[in-house]
C-alpha atoms as a PDB file:
ATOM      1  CA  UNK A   1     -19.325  -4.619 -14.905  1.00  0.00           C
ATOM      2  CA  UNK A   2     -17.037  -2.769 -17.041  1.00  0.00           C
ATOM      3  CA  UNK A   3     -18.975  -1.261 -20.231  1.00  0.00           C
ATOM      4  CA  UNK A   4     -17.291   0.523 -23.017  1.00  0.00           C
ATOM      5  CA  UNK A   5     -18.744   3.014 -25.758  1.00  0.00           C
ATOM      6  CA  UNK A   6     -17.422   3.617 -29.326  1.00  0.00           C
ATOM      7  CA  UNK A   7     -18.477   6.826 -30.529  1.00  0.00           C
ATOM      8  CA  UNK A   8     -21.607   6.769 -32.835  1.00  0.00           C
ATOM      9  CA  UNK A   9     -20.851   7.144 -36.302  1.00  0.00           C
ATOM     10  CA  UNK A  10     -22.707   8.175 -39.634  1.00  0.00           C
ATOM     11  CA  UNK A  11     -22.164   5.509 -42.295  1.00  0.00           C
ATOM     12  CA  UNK A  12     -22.880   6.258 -46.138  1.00  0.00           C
ATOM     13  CA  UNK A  13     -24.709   2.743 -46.517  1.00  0.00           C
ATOM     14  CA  UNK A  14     -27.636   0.732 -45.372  1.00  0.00           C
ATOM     15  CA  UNK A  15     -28.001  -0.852 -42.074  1.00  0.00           C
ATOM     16  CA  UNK A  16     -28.632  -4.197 -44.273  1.00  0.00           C
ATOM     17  CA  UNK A  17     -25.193  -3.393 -46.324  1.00  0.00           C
ATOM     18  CA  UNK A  18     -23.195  -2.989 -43.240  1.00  0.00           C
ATOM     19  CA  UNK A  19     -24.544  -5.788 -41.138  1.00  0.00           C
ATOM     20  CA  UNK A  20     -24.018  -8.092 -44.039  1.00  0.00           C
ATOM     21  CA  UNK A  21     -20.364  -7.130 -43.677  1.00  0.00           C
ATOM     22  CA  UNK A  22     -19.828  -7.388 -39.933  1.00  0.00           C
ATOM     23  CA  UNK A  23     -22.206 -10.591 -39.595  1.00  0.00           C
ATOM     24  CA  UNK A  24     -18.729 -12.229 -41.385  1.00  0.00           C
ATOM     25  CA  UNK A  25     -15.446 -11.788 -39.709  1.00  0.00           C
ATOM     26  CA  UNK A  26     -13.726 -12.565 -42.795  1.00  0.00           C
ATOM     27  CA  UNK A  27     -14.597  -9.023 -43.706  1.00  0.00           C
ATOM     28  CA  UNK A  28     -13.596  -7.468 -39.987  1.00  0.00           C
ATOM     29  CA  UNK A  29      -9.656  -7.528 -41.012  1.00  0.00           C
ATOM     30  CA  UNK A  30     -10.695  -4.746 -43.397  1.00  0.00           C
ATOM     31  CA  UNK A  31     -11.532  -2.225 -40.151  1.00  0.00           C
ATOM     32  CA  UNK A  32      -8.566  -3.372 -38.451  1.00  0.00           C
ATOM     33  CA  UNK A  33      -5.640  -1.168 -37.859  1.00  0.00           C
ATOM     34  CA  UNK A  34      -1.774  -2.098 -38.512  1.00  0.00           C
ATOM     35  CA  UNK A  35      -1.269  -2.934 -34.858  1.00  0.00           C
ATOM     36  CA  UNK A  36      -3.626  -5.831 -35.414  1.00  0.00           C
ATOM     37  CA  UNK A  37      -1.140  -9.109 -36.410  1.00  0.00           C
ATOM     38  CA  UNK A  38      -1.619 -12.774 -36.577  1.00  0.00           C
ATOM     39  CA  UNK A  39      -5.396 -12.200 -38.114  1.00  0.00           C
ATOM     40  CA  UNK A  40      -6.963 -16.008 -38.786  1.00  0.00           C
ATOM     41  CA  UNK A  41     -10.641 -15.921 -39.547  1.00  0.00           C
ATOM     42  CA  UNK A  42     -13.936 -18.300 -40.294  1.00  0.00           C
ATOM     43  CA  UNK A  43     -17.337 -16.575 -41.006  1.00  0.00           C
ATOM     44  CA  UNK A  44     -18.249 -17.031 -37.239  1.00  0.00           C
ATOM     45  CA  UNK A  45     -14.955 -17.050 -35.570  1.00  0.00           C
ATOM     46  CA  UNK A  46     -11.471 -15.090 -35.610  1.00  0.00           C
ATOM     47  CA  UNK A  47      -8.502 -14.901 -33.414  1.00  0.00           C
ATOM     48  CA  UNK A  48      -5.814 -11.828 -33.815  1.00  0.00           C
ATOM     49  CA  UNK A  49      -2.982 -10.229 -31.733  1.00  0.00           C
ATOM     50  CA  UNK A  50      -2.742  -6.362 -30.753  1.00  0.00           C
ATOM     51  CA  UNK A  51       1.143  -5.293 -30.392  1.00  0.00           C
ATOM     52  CA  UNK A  52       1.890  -4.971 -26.486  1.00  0.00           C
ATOM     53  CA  UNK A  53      -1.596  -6.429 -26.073  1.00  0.00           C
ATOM     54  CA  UNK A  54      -2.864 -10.012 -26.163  1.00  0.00           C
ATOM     55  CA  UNK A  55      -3.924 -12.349 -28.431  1.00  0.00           C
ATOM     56  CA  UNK A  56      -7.438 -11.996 -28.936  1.00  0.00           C
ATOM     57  CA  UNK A  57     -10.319 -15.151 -29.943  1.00  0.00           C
ATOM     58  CA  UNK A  58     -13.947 -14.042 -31.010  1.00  0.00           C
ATOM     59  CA  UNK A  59     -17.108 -15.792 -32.086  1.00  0.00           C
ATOM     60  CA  UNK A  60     -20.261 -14.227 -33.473  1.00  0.00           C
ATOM     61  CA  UNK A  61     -22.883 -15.554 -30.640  1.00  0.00           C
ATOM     62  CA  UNK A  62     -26.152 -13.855 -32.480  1.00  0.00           C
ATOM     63  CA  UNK A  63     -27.757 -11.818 -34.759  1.00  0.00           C
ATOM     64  CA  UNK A  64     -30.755 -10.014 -35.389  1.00  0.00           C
ATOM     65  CA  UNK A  65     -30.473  -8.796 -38.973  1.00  0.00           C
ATOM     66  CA  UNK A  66     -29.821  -4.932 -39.674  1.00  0.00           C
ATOM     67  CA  UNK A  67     -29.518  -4.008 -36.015  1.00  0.00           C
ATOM     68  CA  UNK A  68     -27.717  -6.044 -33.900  1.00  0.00           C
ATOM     69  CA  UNK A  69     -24.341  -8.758 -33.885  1.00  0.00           C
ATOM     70  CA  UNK A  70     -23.551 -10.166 -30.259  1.00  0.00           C
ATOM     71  CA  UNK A  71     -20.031 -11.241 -30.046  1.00  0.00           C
ATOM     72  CA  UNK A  72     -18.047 -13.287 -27.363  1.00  0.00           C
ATOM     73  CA  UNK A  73     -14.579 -13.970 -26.188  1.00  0.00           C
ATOM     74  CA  UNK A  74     -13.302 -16.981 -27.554  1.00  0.00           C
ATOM     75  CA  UNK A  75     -10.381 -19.181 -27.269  1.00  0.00           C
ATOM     76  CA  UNK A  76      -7.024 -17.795 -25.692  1.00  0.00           C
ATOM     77  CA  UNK A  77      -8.363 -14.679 -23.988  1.00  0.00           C
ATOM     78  CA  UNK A  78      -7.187 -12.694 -20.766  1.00  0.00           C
ATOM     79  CA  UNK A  79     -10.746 -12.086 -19.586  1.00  0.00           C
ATOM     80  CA  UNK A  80     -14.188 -12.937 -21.033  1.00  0.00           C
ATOM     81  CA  UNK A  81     -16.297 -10.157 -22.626  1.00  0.00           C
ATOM     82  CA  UNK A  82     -19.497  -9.217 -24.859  1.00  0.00           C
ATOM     83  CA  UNK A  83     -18.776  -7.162 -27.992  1.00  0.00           C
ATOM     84  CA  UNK A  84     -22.323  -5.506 -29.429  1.00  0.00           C
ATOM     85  CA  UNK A  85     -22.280  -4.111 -32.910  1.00  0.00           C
ATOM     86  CA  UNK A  86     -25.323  -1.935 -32.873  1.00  0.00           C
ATOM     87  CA  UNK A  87     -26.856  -0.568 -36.400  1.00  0.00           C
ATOM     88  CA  UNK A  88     -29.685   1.939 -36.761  1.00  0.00           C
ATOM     89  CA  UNK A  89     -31.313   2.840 -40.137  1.00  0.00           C
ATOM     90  CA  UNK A  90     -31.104   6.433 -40.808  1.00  0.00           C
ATOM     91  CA  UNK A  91     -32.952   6.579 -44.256  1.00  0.00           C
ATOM     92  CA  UNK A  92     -30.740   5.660 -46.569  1.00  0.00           C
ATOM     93  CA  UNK A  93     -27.415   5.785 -44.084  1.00  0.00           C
ATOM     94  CA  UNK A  94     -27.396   3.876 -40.660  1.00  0.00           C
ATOM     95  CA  UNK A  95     -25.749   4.758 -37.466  1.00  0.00           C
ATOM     96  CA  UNK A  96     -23.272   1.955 -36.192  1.00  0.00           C
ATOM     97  CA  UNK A  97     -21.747   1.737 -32.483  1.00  0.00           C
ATOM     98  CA  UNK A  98     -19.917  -1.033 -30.665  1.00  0.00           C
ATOM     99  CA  UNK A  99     -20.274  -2.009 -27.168  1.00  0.00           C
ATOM    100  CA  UNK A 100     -18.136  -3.474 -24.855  1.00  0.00           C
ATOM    101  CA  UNK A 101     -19.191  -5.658 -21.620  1.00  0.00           C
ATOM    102  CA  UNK A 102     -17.190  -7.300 -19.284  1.00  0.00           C
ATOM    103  CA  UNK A 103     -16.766  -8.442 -15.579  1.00  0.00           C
ATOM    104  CA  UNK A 104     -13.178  -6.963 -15.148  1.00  0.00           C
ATOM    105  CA  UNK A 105     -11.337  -6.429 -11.571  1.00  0.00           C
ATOM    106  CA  UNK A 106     -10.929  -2.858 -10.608  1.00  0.00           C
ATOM    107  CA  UNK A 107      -7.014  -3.114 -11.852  1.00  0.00           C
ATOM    108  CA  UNK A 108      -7.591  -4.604 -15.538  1.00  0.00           C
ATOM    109  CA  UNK A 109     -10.559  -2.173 -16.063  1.00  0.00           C
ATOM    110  CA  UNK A 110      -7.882   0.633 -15.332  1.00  0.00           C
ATOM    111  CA  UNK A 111      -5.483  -1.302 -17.979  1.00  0.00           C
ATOM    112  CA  UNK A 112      -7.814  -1.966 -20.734  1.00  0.00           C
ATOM    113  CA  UNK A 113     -10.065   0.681 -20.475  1.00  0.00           C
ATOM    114  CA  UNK A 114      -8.312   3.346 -22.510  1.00  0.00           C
ATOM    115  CA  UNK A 115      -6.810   1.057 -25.454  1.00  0.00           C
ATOM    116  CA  UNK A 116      -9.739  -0.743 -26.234  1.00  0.00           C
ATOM    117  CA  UNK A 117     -11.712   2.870 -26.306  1.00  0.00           C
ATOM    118  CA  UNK A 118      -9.192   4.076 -29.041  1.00  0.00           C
ATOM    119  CA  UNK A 119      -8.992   0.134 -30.597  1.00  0.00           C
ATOM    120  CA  UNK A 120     -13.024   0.481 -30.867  1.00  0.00           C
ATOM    121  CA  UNK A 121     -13.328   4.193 -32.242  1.00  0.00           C
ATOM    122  CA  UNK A 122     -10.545   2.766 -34.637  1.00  0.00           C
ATOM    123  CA  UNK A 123     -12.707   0.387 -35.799  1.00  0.00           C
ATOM    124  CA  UNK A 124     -16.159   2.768 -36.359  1.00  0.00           C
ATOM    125  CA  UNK A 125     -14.047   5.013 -38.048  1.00  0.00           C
ATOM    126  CA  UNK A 126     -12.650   2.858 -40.495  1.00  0.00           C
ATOM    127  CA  UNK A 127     -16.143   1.445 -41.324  1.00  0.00           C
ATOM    128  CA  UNK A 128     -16.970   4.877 -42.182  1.00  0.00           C
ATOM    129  CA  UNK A 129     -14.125   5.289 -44.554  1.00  0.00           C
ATOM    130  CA  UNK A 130     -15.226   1.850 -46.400  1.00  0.00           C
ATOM    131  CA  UNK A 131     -18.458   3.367 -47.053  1.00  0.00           C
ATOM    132  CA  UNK A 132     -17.467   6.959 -48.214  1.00  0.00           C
END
Protein backbone atom coordinates (compact mmCIF):
# COMPACT_ATOMS: atom_id res chain seq x y z
CA UNK A 1 0.00 0.00 0.00
CA UNK A 2 1.38 3.17 -1.13
CA UNK A 3 0.21 6.17 1.29
CA UNK A 4 0.97 9.75 0.65
CA UNK A 5 0.98 12.87 3.11
CA UNK A 6 0.31 16.56 2.23
CA UNK A 7 1.77 18.73 4.69
CA UNK A 8 -0.70 20.03 7.40
CA UNK A 9 -1.74 23.41 6.91
CA UNK A 10 -3.31 26.35 9.02
CA UNK A 11 -6.40 27.70 7.26
CA UNK A 12 -7.95 31.23 8.24
CA UNK A 13 -11.62 29.68 8.16
CA UNK A 14 -13.86 27.17 9.77
CA UNK A 15 -13.67 23.53 9.34
CA UNK A 16 -17.56 23.92 8.28
CA UNK A 17 -16.46 26.84 5.64
CA UNK A 18 -13.84 24.74 4.09
CA UNK A 19 -15.57 21.42 3.94
CA UNK A 20 -18.51 23.13 2.37
CA UNK A 21 -16.05 24.03 -0.38
CA UNK A 22 -14.24 20.75 -0.96
CA UNK A 23 -17.56 18.58 -0.41
CA UNK A 24 -18.20 20.25 -4.25
CA UNK A 25 -15.68 19.70 -6.91
CA UNK A 26 -17.02 22.48 -8.81
CA UNK A 27 -15.09 24.56 -6.35
CA UNK A 28 -11.69 22.17 -6.47
CA UNK A 29 -10.56 23.93 -9.96
CA UNK A 30 -9.99 26.96 -7.72
CA UNK A 31 -6.85 24.97 -5.77
CA UNK A 32 -5.68 23.66 -8.92
CA UNK A 33 -2.46 24.72 -10.43
CA UNK A 34 -1.85 25.78 -14.27
CA UNK A 35 -0.55 22.33 -15.10
CA UNK A 36 -4.04 21.08 -14.42
CA UNK A 37 -6.00 21.14 -18.18
CA UNK A 38 -9.11 19.65 -19.51
CA UNK A 39 -10.99 20.39 -15.93
CA UNK A 40 -14.91 19.03 -16.38
CA UNK A 41 -16.76 18.91 -13.11
CA UNK A 42 -20.34 17.83 -11.36
CA UNK A 43 -20.79 18.41 -7.55
CA UNK A 44 -19.74 14.70 -6.96
CA UNK A 45 -17.57 13.97 -9.85
CA UNK A 46 -14.60 15.61 -11.97
CA UNK A 47 -12.15 14.42 -14.48
CA UNK A 48 -8.84 16.67 -15.37
CA UNK A 49 -5.42 16.14 -17.08
CA UNK A 50 -1.87 16.95 -15.44
CA UNK A 51 0.77 17.96 -18.34
CA UNK A 52 3.19 14.82 -18.83
CA UNK A 53 0.79 13.06 -16.46
CA UNK A 54 -2.55 11.36 -17.07
CA UNK A 55 -5.88 12.14 -17.26
CA UNK A 56 -7.33 11.94 -14.01
CA UNK A 57 -11.47 10.85 -13.00
CA UNK A 58 -12.65 11.44 -9.28
CA UNK A 59 -15.85 10.94 -7.35
CA UNK A 60 -16.63 12.11 -3.84
CA UNK A 61 -17.42 8.47 -2.16
CA UNK A 62 -18.36 10.06 1.52
CA UNK A 63 -18.55 12.56 3.89
CA UNK A 64 -18.73 13.19 7.39
CA UNK A 65 -19.37 16.92 7.71
CA UNK A 66 -16.45 19.30 8.99
CA UNK A 67 -13.87 16.53 9.18
CA UNK A 68 -13.67 14.23 6.63
CA UNK A 69 -14.33 13.84 2.36
CA UNK A 70 -13.36 10.24 1.01
CA UNK A 71 -12.60 10.39 -2.60
CA UNK A 72 -12.07 7.62 -5.31
CA UNK A 73 -10.57 7.08 -8.68
CA UNK A 74 -13.00 7.31 -11.25
CA UNK A 75 -13.33 6.80 -14.86
CA UNK A 76 -10.09 6.75 -17.14
CA UNK A 77 -7.45 6.25 -14.47
CA UNK A 78 -3.89 4.51 -14.54
CA UNK A 79 -4.36 2.93 -11.12
CA UNK A 80 -7.16 3.07 -8.51
CA UNK A 81 -6.66 5.16 -5.33
CA UNK A 82 -8.35 6.80 -2.08
CA UNK A 83 -7.95 10.57 -1.74
CA UNK A 84 -8.85 11.73 2.16
CA UNK A 85 -9.41 15.39 2.78
CA UNK A 86 -9.00 15.58 6.50
CA UNK A 87 -10.27 18.91 8.49
CA UNK A 88 -9.70 19.64 12.17
CA UNK A 89 -11.30 22.62 14.02
CA UNK A 90 -8.76 24.76 15.55
CA UNK A 91 -11.07 27.44 17.24
CA UNK A 92 -11.94 29.59 14.85
CA UNK A 93 -9.26 28.21 12.00
CA UNK A 94 -9.09 24.40 11.08
CA UNK A 95 -6.20 22.33 10.06
CA UNK A 96 -6.71 20.59 6.55
CA UNK A 97 -4.47 17.58 5.12
CA UNK A 98 -4.97 15.23 2.19
CA UNK A 99 -4.21 11.67 2.05
CA UNK A 100 -3.34 9.50 -0.53
CA UNK A 101 -3.94 5.50 -0.64
CA UNK A 102 -3.25 3.21 -3.17
CA UNK A 103 -2.19 -0.43 -4.08
CA UNK A 104 0.67 0.62 -6.52
CA UNK A 105 3.56 -1.89 -7.87
CA UNK A 106 6.95 -1.15 -6.51
CA UNK A 107 7.82 0.72 -10.08
CA UNK A 108 4.67 3.21 -10.29
CA UNK A 109 5.04 4.02 -6.53
CA UNK A 110 8.69 5.15 -7.53
CA UNK A 111 6.95 7.21 -10.57
CA UNK A 112 4.14 8.83 -8.85
CA UNK A 113 5.36 9.20 -5.61
CA UNK A 114 7.19 12.51 -5.87
CA UNK A 115 4.66 14.48 -8.30
CA UNK A 116 1.66 13.75 -6.59
CA UNK A 117 3.58 14.88 -3.13
CA UNK A 118 4.28 18.36 -4.77
CA UNK A 119 0.58 18.12 -6.84
CA UNK A 120 -0.99 17.60 -3.14
CA UNK A 121 1.10 20.29 -1.10
CA UNK A 122 0.04 22.43 -4.23
CA UNK A 123 -3.27 21.97 -3.48
CA UNK A 124 -3.16 22.68 0.69
CA UNK A 125 -1.33 25.58 -0.09
CA UNK A 126 -3.57 27.15 -2.36
CA UNK A 127 -6.53 26.50 0.03
CA UNK A 128 -4.64 28.50 2.40
CA UNK A 129 -4.24 31.40 0.09
CA UNK A 130 -8.24 31.34 -0.60
CA UNK A 131 -8.75 31.82 2.97
CA UNK A 132 -6.11 34.57 3.81
Amino acid sequence: MTKIDSEKVEVNASAQKVFELLSNFNNFQKLMPPQVTNWSSTDSECTFTINGMATIGMKILEKNPHSLIKISSNGKVPFDFFLFVHLEEVGEKCNAQLKFESDLNAMMAMMVEKPLTNFFNLLVKKLQEIYK
